[in-house]
PDB file of N, CA and C in Angstrom:
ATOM      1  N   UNK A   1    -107.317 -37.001 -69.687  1.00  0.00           N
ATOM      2  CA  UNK A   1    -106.763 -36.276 -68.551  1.00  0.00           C
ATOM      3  C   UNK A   1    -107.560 -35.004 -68.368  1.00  0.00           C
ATOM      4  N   UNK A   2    -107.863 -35.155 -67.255  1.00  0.00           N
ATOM      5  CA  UNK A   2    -108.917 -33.504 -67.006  1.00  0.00           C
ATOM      6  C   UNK A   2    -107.736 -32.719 -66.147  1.00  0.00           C
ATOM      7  N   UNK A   3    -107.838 -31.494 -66.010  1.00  0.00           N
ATOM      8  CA  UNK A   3    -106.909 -30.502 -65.631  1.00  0.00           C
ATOM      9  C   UNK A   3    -108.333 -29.365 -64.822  1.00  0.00           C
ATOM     10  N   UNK A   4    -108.290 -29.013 -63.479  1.00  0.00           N
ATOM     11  CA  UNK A   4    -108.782 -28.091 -63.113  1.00  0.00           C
ATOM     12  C   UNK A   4    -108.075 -26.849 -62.724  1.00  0.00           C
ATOM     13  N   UNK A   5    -108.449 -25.700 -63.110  1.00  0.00           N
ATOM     14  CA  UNK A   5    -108.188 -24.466 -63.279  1.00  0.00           C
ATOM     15  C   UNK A   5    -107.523 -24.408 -61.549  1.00  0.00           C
ATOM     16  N   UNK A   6    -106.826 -23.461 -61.058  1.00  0.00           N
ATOM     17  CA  UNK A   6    -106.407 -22.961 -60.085  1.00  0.00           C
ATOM     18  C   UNK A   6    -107.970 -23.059 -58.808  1.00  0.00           C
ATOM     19  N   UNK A   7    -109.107 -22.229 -59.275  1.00  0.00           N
ATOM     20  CA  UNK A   7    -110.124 -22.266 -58.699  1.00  0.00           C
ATOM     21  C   UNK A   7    -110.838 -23.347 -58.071  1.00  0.00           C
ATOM     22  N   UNK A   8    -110.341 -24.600 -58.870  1.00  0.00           N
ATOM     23  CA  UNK A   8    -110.765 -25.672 -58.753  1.00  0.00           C
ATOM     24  C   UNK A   8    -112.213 -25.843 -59.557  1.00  0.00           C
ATOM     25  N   UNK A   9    -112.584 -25.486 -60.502  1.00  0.00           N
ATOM     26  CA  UNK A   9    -113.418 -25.852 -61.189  1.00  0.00           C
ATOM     27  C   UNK A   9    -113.108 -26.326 -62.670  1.00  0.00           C
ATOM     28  N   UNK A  10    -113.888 -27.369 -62.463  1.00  0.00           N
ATOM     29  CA  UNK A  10    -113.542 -28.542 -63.844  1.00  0.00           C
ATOM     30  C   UNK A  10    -113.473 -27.688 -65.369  1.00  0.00           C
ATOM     31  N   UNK A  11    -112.676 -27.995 -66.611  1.00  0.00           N
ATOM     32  CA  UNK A  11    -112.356 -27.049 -67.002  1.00  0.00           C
ATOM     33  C   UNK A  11    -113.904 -28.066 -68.637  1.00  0.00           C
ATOM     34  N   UNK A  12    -113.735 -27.264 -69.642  1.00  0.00           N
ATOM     35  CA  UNK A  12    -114.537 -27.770 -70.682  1.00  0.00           C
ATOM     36  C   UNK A  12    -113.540 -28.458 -72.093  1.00  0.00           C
ATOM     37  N   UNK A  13    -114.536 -29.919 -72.352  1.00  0.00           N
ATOM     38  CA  UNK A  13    -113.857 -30.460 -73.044  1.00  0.00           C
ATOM     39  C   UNK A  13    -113.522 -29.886 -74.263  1.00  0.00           C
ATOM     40  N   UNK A  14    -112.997 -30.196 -75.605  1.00  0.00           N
ATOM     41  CA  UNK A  14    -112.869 -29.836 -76.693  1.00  0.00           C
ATOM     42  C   UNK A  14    -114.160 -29.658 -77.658  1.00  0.00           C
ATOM     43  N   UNK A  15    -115.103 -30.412 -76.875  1.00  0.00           N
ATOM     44  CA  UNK A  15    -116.317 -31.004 -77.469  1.00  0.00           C
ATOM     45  C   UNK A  15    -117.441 -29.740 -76.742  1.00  0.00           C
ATOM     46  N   UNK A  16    -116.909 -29.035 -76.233  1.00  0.00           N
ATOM     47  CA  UNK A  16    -117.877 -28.071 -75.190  1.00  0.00           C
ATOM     48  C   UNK A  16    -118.467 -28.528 -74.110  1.00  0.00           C
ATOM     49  N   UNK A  17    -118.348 -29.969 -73.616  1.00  0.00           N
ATOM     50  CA  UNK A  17    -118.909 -30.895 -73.186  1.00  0.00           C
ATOM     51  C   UNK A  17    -118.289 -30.251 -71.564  1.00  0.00           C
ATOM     52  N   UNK A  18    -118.638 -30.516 -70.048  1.00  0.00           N
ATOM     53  CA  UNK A  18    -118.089 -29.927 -69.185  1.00  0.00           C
ATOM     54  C   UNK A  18    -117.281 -31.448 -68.819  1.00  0.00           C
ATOM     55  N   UNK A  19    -115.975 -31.463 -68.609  1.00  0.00           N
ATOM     56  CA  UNK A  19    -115.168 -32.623 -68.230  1.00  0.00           C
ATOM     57  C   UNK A  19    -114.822 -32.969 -66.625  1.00  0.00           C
ATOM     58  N   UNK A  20    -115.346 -34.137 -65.574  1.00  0.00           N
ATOM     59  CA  UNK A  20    -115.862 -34.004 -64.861  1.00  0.00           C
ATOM     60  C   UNK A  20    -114.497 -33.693 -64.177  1.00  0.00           C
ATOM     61  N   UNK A  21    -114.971 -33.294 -62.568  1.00  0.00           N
ATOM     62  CA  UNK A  21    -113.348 -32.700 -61.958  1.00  0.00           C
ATOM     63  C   UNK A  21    -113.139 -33.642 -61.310  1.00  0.00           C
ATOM     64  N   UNK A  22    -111.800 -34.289 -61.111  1.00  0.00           N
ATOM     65  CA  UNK A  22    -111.455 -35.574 -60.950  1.00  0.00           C
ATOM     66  C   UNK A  22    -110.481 -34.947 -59.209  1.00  0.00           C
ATOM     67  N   UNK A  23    -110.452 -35.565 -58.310  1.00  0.00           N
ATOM     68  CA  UNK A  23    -110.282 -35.168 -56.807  1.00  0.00           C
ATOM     69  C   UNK A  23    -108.902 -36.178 -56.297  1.00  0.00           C
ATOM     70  N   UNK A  24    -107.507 -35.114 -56.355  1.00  0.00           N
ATOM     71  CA  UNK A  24    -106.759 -35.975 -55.740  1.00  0.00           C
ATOM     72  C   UNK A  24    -106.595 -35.790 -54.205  1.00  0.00           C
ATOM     73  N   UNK A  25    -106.193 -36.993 -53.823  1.00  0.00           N
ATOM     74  CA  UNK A  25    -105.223 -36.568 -52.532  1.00  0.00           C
ATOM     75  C   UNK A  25    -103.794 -36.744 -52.234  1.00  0.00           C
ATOM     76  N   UNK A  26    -103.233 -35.478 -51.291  1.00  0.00           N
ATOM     77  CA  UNK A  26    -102.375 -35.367 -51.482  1.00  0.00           C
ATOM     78  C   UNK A  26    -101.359 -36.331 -50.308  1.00  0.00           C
ATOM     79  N   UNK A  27    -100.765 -37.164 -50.112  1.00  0.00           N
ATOM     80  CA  UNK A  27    -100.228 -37.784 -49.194  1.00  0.00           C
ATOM     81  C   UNK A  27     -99.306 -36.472 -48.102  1.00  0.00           C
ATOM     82  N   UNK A  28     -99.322 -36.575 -46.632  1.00  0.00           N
ATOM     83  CA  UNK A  28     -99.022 -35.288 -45.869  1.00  0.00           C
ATOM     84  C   UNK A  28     -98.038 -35.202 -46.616  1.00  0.00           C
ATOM     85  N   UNK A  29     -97.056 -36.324 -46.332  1.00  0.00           N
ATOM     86  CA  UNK A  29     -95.577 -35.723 -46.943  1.00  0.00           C
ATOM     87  C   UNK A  29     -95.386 -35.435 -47.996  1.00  0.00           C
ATOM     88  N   UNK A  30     -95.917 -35.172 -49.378  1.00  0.00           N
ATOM     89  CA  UNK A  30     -95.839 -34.836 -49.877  1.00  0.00           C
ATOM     90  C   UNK A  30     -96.727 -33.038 -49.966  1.00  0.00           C
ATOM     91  N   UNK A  31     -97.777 -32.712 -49.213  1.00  0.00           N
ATOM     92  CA  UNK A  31     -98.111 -31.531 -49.143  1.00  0.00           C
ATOM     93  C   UNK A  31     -97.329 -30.325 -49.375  1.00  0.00           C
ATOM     94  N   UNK A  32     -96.271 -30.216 -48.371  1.00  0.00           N
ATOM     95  CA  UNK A  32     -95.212 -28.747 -48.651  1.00  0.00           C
ATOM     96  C   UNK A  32     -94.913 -28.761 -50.483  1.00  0.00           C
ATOM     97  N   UNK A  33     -95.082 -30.094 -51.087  1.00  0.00           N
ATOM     98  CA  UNK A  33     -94.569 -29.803 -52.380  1.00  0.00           C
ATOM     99  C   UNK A  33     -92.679 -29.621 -52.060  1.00  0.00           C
ATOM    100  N   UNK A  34     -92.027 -29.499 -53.529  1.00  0.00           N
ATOM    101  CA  UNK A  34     -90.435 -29.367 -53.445  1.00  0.00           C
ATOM    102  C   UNK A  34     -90.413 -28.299 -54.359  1.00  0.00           C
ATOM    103  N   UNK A  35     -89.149 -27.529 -54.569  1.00  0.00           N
ATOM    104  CA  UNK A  35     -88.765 -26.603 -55.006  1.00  0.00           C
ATOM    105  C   UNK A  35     -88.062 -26.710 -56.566  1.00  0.00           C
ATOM    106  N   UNK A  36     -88.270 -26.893 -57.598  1.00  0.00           N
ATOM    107  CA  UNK A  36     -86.808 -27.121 -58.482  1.00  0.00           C
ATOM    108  C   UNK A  36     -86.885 -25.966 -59.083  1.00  0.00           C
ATOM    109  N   UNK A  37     -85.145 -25.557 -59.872  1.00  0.00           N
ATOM    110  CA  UNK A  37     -85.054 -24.404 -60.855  1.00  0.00           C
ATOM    111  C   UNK A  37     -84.531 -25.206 -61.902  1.00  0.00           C
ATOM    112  N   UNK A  38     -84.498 -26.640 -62.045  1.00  0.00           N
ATOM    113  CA  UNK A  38     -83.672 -27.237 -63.054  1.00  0.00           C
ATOM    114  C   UNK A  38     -84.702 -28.336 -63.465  1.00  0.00           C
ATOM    115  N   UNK A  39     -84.599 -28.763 -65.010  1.00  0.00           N
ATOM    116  CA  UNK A  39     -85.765 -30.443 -65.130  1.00  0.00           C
ATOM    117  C   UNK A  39     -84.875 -30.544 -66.451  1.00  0.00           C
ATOM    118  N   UNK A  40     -83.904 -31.669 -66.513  1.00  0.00           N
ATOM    119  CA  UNK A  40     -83.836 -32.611 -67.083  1.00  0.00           C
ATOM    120  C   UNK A  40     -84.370 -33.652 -67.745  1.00  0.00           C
ATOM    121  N   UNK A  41     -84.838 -34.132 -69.425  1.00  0.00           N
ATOM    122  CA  UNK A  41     -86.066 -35.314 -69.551  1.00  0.00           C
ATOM    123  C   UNK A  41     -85.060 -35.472 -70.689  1.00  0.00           C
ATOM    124  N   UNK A  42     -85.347 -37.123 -70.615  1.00  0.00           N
ATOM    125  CA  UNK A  42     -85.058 -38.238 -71.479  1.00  0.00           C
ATOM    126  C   UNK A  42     -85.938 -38.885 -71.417  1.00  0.00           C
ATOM    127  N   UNK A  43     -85.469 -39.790 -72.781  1.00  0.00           N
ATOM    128  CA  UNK A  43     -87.155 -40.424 -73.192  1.00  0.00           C
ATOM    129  C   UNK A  43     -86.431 -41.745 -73.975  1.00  0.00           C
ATOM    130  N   UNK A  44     -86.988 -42.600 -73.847  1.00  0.00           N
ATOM    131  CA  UNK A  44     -86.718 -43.623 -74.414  1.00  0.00           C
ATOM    132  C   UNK A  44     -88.235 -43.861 -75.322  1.00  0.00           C
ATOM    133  N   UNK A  45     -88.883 -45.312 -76.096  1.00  0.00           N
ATOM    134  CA  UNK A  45     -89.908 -45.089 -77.143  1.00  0.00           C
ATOM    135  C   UNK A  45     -90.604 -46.144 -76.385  1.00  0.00           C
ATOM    136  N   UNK A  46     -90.688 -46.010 -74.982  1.00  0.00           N
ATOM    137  CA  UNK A  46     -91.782 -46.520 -74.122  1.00  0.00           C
ATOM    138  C   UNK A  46     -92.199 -45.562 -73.521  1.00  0.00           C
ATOM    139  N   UNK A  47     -91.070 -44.443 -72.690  1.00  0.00           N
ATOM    140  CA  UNK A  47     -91.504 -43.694 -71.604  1.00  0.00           C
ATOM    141  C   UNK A  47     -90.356 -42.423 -71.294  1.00  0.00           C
ATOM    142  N   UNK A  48     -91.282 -41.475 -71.265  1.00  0.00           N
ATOM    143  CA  UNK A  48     -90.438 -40.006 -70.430  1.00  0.00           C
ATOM    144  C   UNK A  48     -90.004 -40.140 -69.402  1.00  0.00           C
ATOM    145  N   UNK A  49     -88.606 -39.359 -69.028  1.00  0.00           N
ATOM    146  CA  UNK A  49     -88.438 -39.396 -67.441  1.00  0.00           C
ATOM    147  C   UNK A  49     -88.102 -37.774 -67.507  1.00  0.00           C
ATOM    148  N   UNK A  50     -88.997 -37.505 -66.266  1.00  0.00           N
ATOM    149  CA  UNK A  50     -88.204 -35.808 -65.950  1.00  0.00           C
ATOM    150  C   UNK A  50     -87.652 -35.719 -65.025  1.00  0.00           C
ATOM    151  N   UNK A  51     -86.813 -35.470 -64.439  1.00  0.00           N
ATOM    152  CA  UNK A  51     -85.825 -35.087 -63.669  1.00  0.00           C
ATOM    153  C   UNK A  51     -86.275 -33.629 -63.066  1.00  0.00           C
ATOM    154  N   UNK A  52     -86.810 -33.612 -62.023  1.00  0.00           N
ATOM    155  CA  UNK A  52     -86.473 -31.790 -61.858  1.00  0.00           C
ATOM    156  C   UNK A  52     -85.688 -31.980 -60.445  1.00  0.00           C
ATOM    157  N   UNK A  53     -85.027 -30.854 -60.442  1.00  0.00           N
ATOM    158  CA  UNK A  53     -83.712 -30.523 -59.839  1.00  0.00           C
ATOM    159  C   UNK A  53     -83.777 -29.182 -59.356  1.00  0.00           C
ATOM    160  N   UNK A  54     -82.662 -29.261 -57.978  1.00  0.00           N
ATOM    161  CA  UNK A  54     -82.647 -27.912 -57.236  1.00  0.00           C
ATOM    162  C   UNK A  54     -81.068 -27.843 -57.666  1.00  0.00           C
ATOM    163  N   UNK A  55     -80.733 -26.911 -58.424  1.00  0.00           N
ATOM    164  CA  UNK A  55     -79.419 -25.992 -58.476  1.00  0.00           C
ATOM    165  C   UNK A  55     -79.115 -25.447 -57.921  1.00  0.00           C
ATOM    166  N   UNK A  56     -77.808 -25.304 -56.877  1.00  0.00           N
ATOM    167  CA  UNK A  56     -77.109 -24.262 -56.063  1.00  0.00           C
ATOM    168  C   UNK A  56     -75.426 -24.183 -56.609  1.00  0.00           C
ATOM    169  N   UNK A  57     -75.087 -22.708 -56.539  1.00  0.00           N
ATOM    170  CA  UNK A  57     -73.588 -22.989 -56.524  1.00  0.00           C
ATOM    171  C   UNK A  57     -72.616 -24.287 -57.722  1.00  0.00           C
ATOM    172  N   UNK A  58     -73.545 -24.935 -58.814  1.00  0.00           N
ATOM    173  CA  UNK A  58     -72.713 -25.192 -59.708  1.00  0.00           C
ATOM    174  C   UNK A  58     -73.256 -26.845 -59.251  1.00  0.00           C
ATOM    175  N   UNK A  59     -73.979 -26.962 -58.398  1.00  0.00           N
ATOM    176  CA  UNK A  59     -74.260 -28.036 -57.913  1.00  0.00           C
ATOM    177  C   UNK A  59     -75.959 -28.837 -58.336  1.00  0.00           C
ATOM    178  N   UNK A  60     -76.660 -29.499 -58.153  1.00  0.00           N
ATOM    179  CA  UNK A  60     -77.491 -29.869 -58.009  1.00  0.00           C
ATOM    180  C   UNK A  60     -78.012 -31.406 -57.414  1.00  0.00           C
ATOM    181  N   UNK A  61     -79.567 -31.399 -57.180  1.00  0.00           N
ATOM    182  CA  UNK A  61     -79.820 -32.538 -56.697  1.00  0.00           C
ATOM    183  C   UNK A  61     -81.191 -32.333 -57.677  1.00  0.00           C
ATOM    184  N   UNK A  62     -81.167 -33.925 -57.717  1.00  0.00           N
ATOM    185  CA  UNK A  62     -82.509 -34.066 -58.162  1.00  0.00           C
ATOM    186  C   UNK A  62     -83.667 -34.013 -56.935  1.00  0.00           C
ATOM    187  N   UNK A  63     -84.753 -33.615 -56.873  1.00  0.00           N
ATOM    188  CA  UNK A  63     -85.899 -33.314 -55.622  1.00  0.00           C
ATOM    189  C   UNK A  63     -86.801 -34.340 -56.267  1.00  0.00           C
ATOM    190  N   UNK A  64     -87.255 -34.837 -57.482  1.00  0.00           N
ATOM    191  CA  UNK A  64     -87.967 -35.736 -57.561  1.00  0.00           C
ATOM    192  C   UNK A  64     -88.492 -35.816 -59.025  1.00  0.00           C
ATOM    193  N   UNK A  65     -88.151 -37.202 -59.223  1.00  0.00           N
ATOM    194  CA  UNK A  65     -88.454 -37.787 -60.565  1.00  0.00           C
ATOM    195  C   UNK A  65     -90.140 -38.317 -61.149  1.00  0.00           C
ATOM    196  N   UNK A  66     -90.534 -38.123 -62.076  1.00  0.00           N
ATOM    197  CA  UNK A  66     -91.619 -38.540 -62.871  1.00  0.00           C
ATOM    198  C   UNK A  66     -91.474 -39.044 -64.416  1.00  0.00           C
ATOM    199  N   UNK A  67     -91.779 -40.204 -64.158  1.00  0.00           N
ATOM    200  CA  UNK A  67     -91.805 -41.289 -65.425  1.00  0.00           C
ATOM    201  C   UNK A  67     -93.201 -41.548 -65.788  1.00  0.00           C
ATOM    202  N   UNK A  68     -93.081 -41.304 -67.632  1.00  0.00           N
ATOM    203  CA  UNK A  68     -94.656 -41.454 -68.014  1.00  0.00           C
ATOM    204  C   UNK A  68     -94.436 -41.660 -69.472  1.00  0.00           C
ATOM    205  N   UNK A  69     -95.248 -42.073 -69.814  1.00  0.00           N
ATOM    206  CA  UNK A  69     -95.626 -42.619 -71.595  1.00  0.00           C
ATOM    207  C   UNK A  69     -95.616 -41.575 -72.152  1.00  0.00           C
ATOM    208  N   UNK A  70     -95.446 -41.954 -73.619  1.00  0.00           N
ATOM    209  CA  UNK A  70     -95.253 -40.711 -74.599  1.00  0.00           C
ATOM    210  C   UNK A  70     -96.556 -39.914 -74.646  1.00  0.00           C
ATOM    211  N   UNK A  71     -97.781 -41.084 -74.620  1.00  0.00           N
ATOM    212  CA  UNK A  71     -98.887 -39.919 -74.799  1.00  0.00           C
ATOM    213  C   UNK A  71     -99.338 -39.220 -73.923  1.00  0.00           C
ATOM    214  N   UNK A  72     -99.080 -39.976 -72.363  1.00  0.00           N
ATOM    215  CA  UNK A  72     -99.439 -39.144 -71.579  1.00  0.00           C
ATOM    216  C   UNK A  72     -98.496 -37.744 -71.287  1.00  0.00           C
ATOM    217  N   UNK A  73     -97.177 -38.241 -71.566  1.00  0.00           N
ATOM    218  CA  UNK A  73     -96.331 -36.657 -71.899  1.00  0.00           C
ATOM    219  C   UNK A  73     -96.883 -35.477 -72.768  1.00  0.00           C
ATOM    220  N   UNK A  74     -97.525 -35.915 -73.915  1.00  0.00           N
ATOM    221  CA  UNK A  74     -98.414 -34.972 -75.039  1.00  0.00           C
ATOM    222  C   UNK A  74     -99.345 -34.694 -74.344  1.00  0.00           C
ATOM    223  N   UNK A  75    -100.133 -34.825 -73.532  1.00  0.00           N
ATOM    224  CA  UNK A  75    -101.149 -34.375 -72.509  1.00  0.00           C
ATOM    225  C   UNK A  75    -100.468 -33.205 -71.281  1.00  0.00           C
ATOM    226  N   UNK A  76     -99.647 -34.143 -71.228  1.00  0.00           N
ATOM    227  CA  UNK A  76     -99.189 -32.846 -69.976  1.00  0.00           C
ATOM    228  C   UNK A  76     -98.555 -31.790 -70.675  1.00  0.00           C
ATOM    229  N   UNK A  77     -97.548 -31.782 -72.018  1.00  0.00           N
ATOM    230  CA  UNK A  77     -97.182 -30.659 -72.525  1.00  0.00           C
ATOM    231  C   UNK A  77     -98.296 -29.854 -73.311  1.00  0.00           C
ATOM    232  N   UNK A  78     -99.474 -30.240 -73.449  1.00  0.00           N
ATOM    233  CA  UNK A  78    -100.600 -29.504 -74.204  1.00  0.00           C
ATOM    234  C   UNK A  78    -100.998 -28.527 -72.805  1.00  0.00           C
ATOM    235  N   UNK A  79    -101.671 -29.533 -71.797  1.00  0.00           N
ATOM    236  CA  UNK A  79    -102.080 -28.842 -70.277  1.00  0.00           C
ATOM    237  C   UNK A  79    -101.224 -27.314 -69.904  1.00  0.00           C
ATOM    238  N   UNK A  80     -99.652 -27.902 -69.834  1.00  0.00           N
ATOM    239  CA  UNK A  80     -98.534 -26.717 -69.441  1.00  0.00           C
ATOM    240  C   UNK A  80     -98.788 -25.645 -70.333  1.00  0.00           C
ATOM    241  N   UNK A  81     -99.049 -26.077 -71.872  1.00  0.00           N
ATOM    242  CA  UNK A  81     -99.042 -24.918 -72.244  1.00  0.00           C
ATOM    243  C   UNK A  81    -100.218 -23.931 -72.542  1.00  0.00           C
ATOM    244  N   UNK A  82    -101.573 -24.670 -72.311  1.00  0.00           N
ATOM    245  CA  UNK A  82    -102.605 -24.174 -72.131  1.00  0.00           C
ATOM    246  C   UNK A  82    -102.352 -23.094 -70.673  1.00  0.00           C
ATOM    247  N   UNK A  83    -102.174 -23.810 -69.220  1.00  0.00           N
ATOM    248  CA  UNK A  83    -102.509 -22.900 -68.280  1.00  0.00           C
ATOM    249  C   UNK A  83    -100.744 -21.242 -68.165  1.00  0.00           C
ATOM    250  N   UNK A  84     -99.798 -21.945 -69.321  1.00  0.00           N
ATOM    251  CA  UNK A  84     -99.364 -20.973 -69.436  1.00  0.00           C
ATOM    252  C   UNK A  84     -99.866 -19.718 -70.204  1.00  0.00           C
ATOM    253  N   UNK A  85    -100.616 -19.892 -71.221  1.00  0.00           N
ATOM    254  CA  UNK A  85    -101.547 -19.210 -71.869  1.00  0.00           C
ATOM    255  C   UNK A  85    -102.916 -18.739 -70.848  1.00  0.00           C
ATOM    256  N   UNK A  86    -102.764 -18.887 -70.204  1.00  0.00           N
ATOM    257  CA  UNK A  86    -104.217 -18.607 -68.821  1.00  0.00           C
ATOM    258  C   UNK A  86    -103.346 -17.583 -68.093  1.00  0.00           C
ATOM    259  N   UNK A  87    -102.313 -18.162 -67.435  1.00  0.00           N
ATOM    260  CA  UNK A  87    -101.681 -16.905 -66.519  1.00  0.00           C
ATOM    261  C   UNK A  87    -101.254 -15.747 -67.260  1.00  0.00           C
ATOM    262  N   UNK A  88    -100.472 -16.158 -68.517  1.00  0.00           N
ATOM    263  CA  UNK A  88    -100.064 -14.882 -68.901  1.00  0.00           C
ATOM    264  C   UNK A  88    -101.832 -13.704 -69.088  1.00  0.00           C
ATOM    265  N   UNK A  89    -102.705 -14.253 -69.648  1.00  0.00           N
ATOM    266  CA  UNK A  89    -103.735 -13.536 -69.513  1.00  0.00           C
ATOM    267  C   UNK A  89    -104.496 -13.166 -68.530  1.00  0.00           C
ATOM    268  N   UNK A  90    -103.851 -13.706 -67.251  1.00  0.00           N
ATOM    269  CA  UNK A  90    -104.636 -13.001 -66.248  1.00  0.00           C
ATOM    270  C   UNK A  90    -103.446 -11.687 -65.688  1.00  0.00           C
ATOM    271  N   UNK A  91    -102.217 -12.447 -65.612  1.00  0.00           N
ATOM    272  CA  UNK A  91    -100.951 -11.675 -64.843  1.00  0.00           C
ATOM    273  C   UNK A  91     -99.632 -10.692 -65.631  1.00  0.00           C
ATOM    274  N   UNK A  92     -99.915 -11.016 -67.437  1.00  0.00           N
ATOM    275  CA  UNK A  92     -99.185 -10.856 -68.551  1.00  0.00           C
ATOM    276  C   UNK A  92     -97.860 -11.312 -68.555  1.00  0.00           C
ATOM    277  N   UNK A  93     -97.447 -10.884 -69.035  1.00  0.00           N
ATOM    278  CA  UNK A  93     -96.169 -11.979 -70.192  1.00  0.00           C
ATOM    279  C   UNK A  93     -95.158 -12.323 -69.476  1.00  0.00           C
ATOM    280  N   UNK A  94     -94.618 -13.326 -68.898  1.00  0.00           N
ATOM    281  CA  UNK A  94     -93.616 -13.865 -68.289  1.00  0.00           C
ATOM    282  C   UNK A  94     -92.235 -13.651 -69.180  1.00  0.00           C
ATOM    283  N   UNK A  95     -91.629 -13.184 -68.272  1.00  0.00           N
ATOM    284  CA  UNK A  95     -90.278 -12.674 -68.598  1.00  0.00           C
ATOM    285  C   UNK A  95     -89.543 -13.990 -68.686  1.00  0.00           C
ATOM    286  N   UNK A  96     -88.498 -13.662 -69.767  1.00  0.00           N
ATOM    287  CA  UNK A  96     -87.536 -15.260 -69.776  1.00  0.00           C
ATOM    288  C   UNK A  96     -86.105 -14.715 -68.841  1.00  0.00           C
ATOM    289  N   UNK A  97     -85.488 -15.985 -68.247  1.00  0.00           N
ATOM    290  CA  UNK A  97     -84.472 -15.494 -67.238  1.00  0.00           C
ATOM    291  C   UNK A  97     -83.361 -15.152 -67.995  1.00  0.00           C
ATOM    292  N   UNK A  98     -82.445 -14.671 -67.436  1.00  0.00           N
ATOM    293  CA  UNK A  98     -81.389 -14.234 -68.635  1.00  0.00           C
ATOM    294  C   UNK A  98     -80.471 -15.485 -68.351  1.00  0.00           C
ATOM    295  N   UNK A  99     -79.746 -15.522 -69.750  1.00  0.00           N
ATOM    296  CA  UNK A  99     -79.141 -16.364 -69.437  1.00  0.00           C
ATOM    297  C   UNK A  99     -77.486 -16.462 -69.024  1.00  0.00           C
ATOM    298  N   UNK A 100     -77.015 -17.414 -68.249  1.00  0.00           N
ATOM    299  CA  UNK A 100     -75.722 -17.205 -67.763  1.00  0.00           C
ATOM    300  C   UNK A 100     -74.672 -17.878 -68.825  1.00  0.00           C
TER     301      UNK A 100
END
């Protein structure tokens, strides 16, 4: 899985190697993107499901689901926490929300 930086330039492998930048497209309707403040995941020992969700008022909806294999889940939670380690060093330390 290659991951490009915000800039859009391909990021470097583990190997120092440059990992090539791979070009999606985005279908229109899906462009605006959706909103969630909530993600729900269960996992069964085939596959992740995340749930993310818009919370209002005690309520919620799910906005849209993603199902994926365990390893490709270990890829995306390595990625998340790499470019969280990027922003905090460009923008510093993200505050945690308080909790209710």
């Amino acid at each position: 899985m290659s991951i490009s930086g915000q800039s859009g330039q391909p990021e470097h492998g583990g190997n120092g190697h440059r990992v090539p930048e791979i070009k999606l497209r985005v279908p229109e309707s899906m462009s605006g993107g959706v909103y969630a403040n909530s993600m729900v995941i269960q996992h069964s020992a085939q596959e992740f499901i995340l749930d993310f969700a818009l919370m209002t008022s005690g309520n919620g909806q799910v906005v849209s689901r993603v199902i994926t294999s365990p390893g490709h889940m270990k890829q995306i939670a390595k990625a998340i926490e790499e470019n969280l380690q990027k922003y905090e060093e460009m923008y510093g330390p993200i505050s945690q929300p308080r909790q209710v």
